[in-house]
Protein backbone atom coordinates (compact mmCIF):
# COMPACT_ATOMS: atom_id res chain seq x y z
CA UNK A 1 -59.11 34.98 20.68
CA UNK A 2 -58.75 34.15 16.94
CA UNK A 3 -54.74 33.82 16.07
CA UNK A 4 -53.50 33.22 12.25
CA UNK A 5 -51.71 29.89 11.78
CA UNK A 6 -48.67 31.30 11.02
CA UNK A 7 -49.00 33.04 14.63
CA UNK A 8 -49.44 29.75 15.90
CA UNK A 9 -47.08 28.66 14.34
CA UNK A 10 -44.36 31.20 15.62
CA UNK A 11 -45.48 30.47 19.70
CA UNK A 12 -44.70 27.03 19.32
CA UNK A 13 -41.53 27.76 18.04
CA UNK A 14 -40.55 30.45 20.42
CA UNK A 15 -41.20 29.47 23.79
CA UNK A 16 -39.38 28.91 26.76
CA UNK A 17 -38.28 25.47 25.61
CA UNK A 18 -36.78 26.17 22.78
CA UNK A 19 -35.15 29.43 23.75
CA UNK A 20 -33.52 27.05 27.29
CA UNK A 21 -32.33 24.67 24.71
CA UNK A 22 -31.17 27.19 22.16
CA UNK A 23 -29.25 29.00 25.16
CA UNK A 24 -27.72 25.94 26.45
CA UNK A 25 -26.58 24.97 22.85
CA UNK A 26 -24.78 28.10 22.54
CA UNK A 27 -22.80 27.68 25.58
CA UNK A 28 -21.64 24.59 24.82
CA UNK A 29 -20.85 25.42 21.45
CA UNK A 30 -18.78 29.17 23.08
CA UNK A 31 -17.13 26.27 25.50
CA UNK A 32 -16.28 24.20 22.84
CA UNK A 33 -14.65 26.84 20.97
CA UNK A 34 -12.78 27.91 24.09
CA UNK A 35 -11.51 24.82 24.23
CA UNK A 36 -10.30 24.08 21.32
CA UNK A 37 -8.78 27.50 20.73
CA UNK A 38 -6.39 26.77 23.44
CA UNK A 39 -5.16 23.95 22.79
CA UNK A 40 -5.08 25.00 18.94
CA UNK A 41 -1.22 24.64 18.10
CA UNK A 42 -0.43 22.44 21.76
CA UNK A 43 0.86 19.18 20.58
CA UNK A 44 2.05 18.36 23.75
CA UNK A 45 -1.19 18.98 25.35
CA UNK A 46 -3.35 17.45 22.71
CA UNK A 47 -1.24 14.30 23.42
CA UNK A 48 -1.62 14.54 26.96
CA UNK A 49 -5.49 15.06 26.58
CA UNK A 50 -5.52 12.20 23.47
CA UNK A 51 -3.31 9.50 26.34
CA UNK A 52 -5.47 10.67 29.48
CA UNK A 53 -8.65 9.61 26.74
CA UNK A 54 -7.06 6.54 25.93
CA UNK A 55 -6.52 5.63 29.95
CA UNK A 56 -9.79 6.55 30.76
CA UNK A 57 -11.26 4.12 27.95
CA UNK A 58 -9.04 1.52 29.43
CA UNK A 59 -10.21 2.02 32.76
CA UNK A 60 -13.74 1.86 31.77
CA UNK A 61 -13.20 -1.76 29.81
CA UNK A 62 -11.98 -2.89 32.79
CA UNK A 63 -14.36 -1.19 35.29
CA UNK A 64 -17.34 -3.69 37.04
CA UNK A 65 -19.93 -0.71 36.23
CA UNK A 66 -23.41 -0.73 34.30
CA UNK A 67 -22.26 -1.83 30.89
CA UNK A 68 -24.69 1.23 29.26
CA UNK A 69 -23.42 3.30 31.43
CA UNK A 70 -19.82 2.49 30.09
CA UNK A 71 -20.59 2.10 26.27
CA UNK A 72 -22.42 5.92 26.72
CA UNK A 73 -19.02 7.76 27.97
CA UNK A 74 -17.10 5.14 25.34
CA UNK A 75 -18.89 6.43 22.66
CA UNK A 76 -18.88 10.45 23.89
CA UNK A 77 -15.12 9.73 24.60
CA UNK A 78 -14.46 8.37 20.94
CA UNK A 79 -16.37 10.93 19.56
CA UNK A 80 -14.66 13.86 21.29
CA UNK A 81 -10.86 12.39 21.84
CA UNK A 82 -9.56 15.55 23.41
CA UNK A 83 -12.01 16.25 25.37
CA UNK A 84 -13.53 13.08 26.32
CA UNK A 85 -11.52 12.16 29.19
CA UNK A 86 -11.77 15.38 30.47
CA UNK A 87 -15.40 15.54 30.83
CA UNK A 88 -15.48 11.96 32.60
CA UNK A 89 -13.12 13.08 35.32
CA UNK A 90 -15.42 16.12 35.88
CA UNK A 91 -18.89 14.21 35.71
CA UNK A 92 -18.41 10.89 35.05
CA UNK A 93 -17.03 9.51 38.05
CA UNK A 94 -20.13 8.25 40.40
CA UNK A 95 -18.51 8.67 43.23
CA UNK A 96 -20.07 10.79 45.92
CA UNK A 97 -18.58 14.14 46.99
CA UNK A 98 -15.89 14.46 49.77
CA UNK A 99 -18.49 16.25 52.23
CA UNK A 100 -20.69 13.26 51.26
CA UNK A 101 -18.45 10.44 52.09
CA UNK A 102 -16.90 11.29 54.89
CA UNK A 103 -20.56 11.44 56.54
CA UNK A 104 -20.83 8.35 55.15
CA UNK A 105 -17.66 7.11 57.25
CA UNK A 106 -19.24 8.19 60.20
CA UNK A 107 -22.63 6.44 60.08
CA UNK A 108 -20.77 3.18 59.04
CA UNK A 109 -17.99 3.85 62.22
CA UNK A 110 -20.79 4.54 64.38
CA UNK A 111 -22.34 1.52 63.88
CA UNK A 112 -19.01 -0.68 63.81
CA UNK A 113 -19.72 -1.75 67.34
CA UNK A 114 -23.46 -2.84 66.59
CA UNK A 115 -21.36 -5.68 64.58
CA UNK A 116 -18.79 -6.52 66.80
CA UNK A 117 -18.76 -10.42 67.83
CA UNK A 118 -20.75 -10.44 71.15
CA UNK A 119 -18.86 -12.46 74.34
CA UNK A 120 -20.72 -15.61 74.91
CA UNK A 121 -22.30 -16.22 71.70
CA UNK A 122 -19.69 -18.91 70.21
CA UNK A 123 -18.86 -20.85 73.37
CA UNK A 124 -21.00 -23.93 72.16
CA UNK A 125 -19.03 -24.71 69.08
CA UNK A 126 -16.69 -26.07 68.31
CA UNK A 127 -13.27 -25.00 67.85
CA UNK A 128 -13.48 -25.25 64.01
CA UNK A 129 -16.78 -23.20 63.88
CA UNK A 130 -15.85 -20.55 66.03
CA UNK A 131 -12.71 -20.00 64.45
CA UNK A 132 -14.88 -19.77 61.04
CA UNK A 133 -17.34 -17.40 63.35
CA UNK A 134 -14.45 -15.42 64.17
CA UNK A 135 -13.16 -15.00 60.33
CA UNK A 136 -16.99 -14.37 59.21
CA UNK A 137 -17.34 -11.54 62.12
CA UNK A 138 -13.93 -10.10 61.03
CA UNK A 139 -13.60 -9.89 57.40
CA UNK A 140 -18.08 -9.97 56.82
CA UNK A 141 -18.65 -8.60 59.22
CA UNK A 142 -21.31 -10.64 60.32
CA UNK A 143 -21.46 -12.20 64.16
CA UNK A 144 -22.64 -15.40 64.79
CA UNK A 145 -25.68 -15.40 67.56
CA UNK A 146 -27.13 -18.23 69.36
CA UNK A 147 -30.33 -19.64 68.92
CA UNK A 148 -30.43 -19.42 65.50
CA UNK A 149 -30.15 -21.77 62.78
CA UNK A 150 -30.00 -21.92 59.06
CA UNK A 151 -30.89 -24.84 56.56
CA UNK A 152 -29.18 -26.01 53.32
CA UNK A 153 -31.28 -27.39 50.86
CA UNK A 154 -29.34 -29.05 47.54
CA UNK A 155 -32.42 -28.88 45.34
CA UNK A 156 -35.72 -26.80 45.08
CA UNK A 157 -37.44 -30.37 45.44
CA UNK A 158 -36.25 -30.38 49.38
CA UNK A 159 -36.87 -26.85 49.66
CA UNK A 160 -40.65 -26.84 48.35
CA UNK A 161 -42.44 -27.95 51.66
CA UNK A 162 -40.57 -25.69 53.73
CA UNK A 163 -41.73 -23.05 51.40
CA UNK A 164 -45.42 -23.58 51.57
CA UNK A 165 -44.42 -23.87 55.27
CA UNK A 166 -43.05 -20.14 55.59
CA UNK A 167 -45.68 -18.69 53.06
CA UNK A 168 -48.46 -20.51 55.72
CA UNK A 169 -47.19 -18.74 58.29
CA UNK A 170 -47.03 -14.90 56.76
CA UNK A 171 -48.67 -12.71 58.82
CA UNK A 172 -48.61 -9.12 57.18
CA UNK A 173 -45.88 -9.30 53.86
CA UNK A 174 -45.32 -11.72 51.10
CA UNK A 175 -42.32 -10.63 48.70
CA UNK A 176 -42.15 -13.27 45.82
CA UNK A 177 -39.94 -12.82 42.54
CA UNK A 178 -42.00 -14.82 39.91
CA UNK A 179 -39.67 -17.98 39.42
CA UNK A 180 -41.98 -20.62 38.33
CA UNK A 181 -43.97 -19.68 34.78
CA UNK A 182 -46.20 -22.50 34.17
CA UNK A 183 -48.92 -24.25 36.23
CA UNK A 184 -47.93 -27.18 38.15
CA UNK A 185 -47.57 -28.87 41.38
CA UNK A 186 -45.27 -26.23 43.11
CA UNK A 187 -47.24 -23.46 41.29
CA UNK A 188 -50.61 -25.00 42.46
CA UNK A 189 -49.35 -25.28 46.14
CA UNK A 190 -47.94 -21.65 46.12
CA UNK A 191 -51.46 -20.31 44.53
CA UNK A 192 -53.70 -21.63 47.30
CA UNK A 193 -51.26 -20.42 49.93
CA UNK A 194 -51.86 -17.29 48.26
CA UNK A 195 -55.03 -17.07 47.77
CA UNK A 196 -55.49 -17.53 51.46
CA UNK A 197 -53.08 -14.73 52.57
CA UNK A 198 -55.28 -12.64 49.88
CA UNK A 199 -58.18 -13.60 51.92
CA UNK A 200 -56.61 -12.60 55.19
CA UNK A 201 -55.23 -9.44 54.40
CA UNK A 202 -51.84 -10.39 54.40
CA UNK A 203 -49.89 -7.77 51.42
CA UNK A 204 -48.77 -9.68 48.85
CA UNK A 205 -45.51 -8.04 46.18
CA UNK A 206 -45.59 -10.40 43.07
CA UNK A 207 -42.61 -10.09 40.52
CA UNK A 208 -43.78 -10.19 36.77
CA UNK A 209 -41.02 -8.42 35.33
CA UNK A 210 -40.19 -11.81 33.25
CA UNK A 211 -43.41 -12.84 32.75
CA UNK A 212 -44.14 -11.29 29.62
CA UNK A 213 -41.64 -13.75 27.94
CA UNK A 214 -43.98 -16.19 27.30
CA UNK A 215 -46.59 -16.27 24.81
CA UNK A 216 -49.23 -17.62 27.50
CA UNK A 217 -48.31 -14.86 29.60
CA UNK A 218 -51.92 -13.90 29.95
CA UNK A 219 -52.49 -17.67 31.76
CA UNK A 220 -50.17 -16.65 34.10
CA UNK A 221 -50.40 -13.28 35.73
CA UNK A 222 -51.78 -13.22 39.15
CA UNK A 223 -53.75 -10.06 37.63
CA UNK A 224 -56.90 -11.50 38.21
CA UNK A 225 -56.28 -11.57 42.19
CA UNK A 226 -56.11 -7.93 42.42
CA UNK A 227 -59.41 -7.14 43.58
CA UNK A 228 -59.55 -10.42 46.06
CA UNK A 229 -56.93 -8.78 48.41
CA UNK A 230 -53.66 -6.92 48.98
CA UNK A 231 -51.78 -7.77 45.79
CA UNK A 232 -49.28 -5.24 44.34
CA UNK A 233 -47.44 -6.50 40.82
CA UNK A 234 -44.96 -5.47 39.76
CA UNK A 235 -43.32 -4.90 35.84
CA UNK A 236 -41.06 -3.48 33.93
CA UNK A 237 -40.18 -2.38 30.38
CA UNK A 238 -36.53 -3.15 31.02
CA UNK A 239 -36.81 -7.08 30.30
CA UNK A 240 -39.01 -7.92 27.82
CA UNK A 241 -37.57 -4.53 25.95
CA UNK A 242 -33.96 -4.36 26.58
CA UNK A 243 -33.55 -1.52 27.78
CA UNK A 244 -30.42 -1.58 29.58
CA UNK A 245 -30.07 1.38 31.87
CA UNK A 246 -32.94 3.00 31.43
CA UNK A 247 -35.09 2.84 34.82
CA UNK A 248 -38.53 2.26 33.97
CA UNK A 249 -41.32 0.38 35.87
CA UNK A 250 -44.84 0.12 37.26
CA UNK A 251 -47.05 -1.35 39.82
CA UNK A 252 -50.30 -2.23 39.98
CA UNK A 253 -52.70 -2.86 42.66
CA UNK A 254 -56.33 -1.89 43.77
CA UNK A 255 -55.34 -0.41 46.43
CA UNK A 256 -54.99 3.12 45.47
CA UNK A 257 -54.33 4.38 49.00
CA UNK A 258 -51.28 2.18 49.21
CA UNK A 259 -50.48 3.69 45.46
CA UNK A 260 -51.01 7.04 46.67
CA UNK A 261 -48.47 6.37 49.63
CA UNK A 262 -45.72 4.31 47.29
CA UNK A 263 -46.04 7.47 44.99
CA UNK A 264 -45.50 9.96 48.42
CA UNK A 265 -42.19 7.61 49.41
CA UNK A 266 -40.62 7.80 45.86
CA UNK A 267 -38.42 10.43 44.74
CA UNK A 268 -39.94 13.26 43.58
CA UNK A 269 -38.00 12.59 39.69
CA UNK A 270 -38.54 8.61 39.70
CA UNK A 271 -38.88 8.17 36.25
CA UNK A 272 -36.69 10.22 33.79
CA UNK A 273 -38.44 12.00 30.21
CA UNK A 274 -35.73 10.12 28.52
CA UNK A 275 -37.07 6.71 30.46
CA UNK A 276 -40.84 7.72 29.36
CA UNK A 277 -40.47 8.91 25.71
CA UNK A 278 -38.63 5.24 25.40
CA UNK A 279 -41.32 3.48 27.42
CA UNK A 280 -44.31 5.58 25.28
CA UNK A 281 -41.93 4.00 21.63
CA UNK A 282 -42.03 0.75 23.33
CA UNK A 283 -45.31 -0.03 23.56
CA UNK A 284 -46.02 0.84 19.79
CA UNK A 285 -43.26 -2.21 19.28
CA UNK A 286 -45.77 -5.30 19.03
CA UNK A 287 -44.07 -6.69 16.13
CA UNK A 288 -40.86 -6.61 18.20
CA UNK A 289 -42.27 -8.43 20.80
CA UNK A 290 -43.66 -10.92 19.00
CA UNK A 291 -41.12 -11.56 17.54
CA UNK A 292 -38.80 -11.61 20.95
CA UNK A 293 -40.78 -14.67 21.83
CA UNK A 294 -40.92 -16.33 18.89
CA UNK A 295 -36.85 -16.15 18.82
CA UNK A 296 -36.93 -17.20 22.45
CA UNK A 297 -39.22 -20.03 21.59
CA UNK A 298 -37.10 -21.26 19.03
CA UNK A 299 -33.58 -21.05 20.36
CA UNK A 300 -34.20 -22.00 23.82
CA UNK A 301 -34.80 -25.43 22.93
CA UNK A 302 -31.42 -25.52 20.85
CA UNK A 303 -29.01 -23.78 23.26
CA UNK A 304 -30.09 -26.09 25.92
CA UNK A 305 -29.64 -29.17 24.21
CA UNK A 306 -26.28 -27.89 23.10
CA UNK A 307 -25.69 -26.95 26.70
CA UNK A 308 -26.70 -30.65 27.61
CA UNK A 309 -24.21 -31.60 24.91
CA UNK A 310 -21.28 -30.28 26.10
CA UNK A 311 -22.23 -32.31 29.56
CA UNK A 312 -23.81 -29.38 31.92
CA UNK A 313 -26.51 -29.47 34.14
CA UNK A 314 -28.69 -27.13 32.97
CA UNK A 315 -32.42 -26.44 34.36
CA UNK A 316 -35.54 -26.15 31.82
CA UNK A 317 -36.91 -22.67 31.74
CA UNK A 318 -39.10 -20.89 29.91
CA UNK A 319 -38.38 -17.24 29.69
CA UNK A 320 -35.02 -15.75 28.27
CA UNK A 321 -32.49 -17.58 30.82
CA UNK A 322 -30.77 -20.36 31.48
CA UNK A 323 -29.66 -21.67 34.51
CA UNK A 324 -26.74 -24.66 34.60
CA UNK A 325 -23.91 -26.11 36.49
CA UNK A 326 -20.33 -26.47 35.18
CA UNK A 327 -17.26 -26.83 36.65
CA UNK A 328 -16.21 -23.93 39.18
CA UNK A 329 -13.50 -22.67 37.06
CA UNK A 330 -15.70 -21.93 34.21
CA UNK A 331 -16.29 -18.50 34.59
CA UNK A 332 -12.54 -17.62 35.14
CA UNK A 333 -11.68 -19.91 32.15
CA UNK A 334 -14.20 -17.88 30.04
CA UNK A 335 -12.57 -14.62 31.23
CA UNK A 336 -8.97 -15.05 30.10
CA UNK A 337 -10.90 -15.69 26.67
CA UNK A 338 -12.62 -12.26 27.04
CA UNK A 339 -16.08 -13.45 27.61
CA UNK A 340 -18.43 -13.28 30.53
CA UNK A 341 -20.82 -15.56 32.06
CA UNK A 342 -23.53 -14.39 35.53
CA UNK A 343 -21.95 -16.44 38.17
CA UNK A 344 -25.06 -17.62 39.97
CA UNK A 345 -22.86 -18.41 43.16
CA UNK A 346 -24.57 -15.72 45.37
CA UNK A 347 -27.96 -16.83 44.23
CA UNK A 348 -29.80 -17.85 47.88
CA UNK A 349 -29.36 -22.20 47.79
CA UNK A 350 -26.97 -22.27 44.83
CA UNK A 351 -23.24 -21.65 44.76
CA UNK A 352 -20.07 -22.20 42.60
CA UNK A 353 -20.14 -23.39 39.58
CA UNK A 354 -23.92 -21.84 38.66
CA UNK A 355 -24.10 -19.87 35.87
CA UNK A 356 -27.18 -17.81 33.60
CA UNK A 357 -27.32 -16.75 30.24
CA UNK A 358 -29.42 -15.45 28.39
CA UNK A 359 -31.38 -16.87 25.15
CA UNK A 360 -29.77 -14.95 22.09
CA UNK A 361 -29.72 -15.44 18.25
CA UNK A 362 -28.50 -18.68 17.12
CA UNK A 363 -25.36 -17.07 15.18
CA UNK A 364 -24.50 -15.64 19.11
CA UNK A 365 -25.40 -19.17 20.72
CA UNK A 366 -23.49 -21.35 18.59
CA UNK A 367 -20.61 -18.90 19.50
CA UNK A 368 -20.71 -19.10 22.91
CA UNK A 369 -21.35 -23.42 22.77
CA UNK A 370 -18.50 -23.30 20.33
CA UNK A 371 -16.58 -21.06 23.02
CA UNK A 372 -17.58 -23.53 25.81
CA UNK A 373 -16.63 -26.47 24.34
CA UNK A 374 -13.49 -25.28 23.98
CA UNK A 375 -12.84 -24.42 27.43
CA UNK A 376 -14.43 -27.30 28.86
CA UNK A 377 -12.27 -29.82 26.40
C-alpha cells in the first residue's frame, strides 16, 4: 500500500525501539531525580556518598581487573560523584551471587579428594623432591604421579625437533597460536608437518589474531589450506584494532558442519551490538591500519635497539611485541615507579625475568627506555 513520506517518516520514528528507549530514559531520569531530591540539603550524606566514590576509585586503581573495564566505571564514577560509587556496589562488582558461589564451593570440595597426593606415588625420590612434591600438592594443588616426565628446554632452538616430533605424532587435534610470522626453517618444518595432518584428517586450530600486523600478512596466512583439510583460523578485531574489552572474533573454515556445531556450542548472545557496530566502523578504518603498520614498522626497529642499549636480551619480532630478558626485579622496580611491564614468567619454557611490551609511538618509547634506564642504572 502507497504511504506519504511523511507517514514513513513518523513509523520509523515511533516504533517499539524508540518508545523502549524513550521509556527507559525516563526512568532513569524519575530515579535520578529521586535521588538527588533526597539527598538535596544532606551534607553529611553527600560526603559520605562523595568519600565512599573516592574509595571505590581507589580500589579500582589498585584492582588487577580488565583495565577498560576499570577506566568505564572511573569515568561513570567521575562523572556522577554521588552516585557513582553507589551504582558500582550494586552492579559493578563481578562477583557471582551468594546462591552461585556457594555451589561453586561444593563442586570444588567435591573434587578436593580427586587432588589429594596419592600413597605410593613419591617413594622413588628423593627426599628433596618429595618434600617439593609435597609443597606443590599442598599449596597447587597439583600431585606428583609416577611415570611421567617433563622436559626443560632453555631456548626454542632445543625445543624445535621435539616440536616437529609431537606435531608428527597428532592424531585427531592440532591447537597452534601463530608465533613465527615469516618463512623460514622452523616455519618450513612446521608447514609440511601440517600439510600432512591436513592430508590425514587430523583438525587443525591456527591462531592469526596477530597476523595482520604485518604488511605481508597476505604471504602468511595458512588461508590457502582451507579447502586441503580440517583447518579452522582463527581472528580477531581486538589486536590489530585495539579494542580493549570489546569481545569480537571469527573463524573460518570449510567445514561448515563443524561451523554449524561451534555456532550450536556458543552462547546464544556471543557477540554483543555494541561489539558489532564497532567491528562494522572498523573495517571502514583502512587508513588506520595502514598506518598501524607503518608506525609498527618504524618504531620496532628503534625500541629494540634502545632495548639492546640499555643491555637486555631482547628477541626480534615482527608484529607489535617485544619479548626480552632483564633482571628479575625489573618488574617490581618498575612498579614502585607506577609503571607496568607483562611479566612473561608463566609463559610455557620461559620464566623470571621475561617481559613483553608492546610497540608504541616513539614519544611513549623513549619514555619507557628513559624509565628503564633509570631503574636498571
Amino acid at each position: 500500500m502507497f504511504r506519504l513520506p511523511i507517514v514513513k517518516f513518523f513509523n520509523r520514528i515511533f516504533n517499539r525501539v524508540t518508545i523502549t528507549v524513550v521509556l527507559v530514559a525516563l526512568q532513569v531520569l524519575w530515579l535520578l531525580w529521586a535521588f538527588w531530591s533526597f539527598t538535596a540539603g544532606r551534607v553529611w550524606l553527600n560526603g559520605a556518598l562523595k568519600a565512599l566514590s573516592i574509595l571505590i576509585v581507589l580500589y579500582l586503581v589498585r584492582k588487577d581487573e580488565n583495565s577498560a573495564y576499570k577506566i568505564g566505571w572511573i569515568v561513570l564514577i567521575g562523572l556522577l560523584p554521588l552516585l557513582g560509587g553507589a551504582l558500582y556496589l550494586a552492579f559493578g562488582n563481578k562477583a557471582p551471587a551468594k546462591y552461585l558461589r556457594e555451589r561453586m564451593q561444593k563442586v570444588e570440595q567435591a573434587h578436593q579428594t580427586e587432588l589429594a597426593q596419592p600413597e605410593g606415588q613419591t617413594d622413588a625420590l628423593d627426599i628433596s623432591s618429595r618434600n617439593l612434591s609435597r609443597y606443590v600438592a599442598k599449596f597447587g594443588p597439583y600431585p606428583a604421579w609416577r611415570d611421567t616426565a617433563a622436559h626443560y628446554f632453555s631456548c626454542g632452538e632445543e625445543m624445535y625437533p621435539q616440536l616437529l616430533a609431537d606435531l608428527d605424532k597428532a592424531e585427531k587435534f592440532i591447537f597452534l597460536e601463530f608465533f613465527i610470522l615469516r618463512s623460514g626453517k622452523m616455519w618450513d618444518g612446521v608447514e609440511q608437518i601440517l600439510r600432512r595432518c591436513a592430508a590425514c584428517g587430523t583438525l587443525l586450530v591456527v591462531d592469526e589474531c596477530f597476523l595482520d600486523f604485518l604488511p605481508d600478512h597476505a604471504l602468511h596466512t595458512a588461508k590457502g589450506l582451507l579447502g586441503e583439510g580440517d583447518l579452522v583460523i582463527l581472528k580477531a578485531f581486538t589486536k590489530l584494532y585495539g579494542m580493549a574489552g570489546v569481545r569480537l572474533g571469527y573463524a573460518l573454515s570449510a567445514d561448515t558442519a563443524l561451523l554449524e556445531q561451534m555456532q550450536a556450542c556458543g552462547q546464544p548472545w556471543g557477540v554483543s551490538s555494541l561489539a558489532q557496530a564497532a567491528g562494522l566502523a572498523a573495517l571502514e578504518e583502512t587508513a588506520y591500519v595502514e598506518k598501524v603498520r607503518a608506525l609498527i614498522a618504524e618504531q620496532r626497529p628503534r625500541l629494540t635497539a634502545g632495548l639492546r642499549a640499555l643491555g637486555l636480551r631482547v628477541l626480534d619480532g615482527r608484529a607489535n611485541y617485544l619479548l626480552f630478558q632483564a633482571p628479575e626485579t625489573l618488574g617490581e622496580a618498575l612498579r614502585q615507579r607506577g609503571a607496568v611491564l607483562r611479566s612473561c614468567a608463566n609463559y610455557p619454557g620461559l620464566g623470571p625475568g621475561w617481559y613483553r611490551t608492546a610497540v608504541r609511538t616513539g614519544p611513549e618509547n623513549e619514555q619507557l627506555l628513559k624509565l628503564l634506564a633509570e631503574v636498571l642504572e
